[in-house]
Protein backbone atom coordinates (compact mmCIF):
# COMPACT_ATOMS: atom_id res chain seq x y z
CA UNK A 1 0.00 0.00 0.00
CA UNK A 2 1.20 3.61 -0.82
CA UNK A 3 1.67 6.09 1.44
CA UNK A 4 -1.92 7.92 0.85
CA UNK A 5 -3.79 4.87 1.67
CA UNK A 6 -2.10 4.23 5.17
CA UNK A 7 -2.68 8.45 6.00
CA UNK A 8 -6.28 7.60 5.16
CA UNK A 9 -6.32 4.95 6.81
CA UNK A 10 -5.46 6.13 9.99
CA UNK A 11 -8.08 9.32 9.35
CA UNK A 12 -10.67 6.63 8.71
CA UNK A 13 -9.75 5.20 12.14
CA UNK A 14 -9.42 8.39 14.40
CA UNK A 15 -12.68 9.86 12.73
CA UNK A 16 -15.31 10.38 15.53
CA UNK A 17 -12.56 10.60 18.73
CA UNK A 18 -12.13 13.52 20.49
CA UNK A 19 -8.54 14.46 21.59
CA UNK A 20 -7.92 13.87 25.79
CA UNK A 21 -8.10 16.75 27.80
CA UNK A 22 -4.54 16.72 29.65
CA UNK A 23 -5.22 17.51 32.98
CA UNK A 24 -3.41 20.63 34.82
CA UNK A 25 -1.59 19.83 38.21
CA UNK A 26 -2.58 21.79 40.92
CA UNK A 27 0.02 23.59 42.08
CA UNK A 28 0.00 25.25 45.78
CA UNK A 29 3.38 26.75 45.45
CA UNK A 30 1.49 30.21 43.58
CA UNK A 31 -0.49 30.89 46.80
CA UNK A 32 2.18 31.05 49.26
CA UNK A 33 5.63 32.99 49.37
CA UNK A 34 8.49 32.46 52.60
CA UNK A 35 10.75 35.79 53.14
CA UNK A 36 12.54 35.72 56.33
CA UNK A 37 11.50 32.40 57.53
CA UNK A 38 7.49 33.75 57.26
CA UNK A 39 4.69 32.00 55.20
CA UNK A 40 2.89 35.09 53.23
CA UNK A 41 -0.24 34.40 51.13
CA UNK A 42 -0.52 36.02 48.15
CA UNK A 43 -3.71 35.54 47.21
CA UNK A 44 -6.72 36.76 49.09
CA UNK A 45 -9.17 34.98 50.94
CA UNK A 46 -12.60 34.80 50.36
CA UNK A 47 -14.82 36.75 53.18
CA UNK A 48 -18.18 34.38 52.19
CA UNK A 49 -16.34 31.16 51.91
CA UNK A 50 -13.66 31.58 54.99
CA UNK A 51 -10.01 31.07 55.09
CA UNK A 52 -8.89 28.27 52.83
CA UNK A 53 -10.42 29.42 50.03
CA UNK A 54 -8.38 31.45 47.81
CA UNK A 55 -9.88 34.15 44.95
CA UNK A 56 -8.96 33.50 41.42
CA UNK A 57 -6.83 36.58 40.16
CA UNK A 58 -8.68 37.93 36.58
CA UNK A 59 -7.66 40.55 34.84
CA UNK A 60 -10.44 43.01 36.31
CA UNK A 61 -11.82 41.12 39.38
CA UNK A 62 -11.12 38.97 41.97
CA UNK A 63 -13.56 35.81 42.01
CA UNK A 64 -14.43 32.52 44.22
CA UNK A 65 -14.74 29.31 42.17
CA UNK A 66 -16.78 27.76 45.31
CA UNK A 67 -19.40 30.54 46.06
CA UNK A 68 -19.07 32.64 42.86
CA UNK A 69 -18.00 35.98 44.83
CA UNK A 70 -16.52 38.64 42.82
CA UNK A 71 -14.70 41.81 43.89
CA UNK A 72 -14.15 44.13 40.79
CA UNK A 73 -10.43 45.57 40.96
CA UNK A 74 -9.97 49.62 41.23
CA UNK A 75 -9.55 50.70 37.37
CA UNK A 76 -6.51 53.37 37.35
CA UNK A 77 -7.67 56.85 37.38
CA UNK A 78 -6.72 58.73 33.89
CA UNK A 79 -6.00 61.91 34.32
CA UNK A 80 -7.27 64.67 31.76
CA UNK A 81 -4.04 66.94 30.58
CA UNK A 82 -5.48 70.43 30.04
């Protein structure tokens, strides 16, 4: 068989399967920092959920993934040149 038949071949046979979603690690090292021998968080907690729940850092807002809480960040203040 030529080379054309086997790459259809193997279309024919993949045809209908979805690729694997690779799942992501989760990875605690982002929420905590040591400096001087001190565990700092570096995320905020969430107020509804308690501590132990950490909010999601968007571009705009701060959100929970357990309750759905959202805290909109502070947009910069532009200042008008006249």
């Amino acid at each position: 068989m030529g080379k054309k038949v086997k790459k259809k071949q193997r279309i024919r046979k993949r045809a209908g399967k979805k690729k694997k979603h690779k799942k992501k690690t989760y990875v605690v090292s982002k929420f905590y920092k040591v400096e001087d021998g001190k565990i700092i968080r570096s995320r905020k907690f969430c107020p509804v959920c308690g501590p132990g729940v950490f909010l999601a850092d968007h571009g705009d807002r701060l959100s929970c993934g357990r309750c759905g809480y959202t805290e909109w960040k502070k947009a910069p203040a532009v200042a008008k040149a006249r």
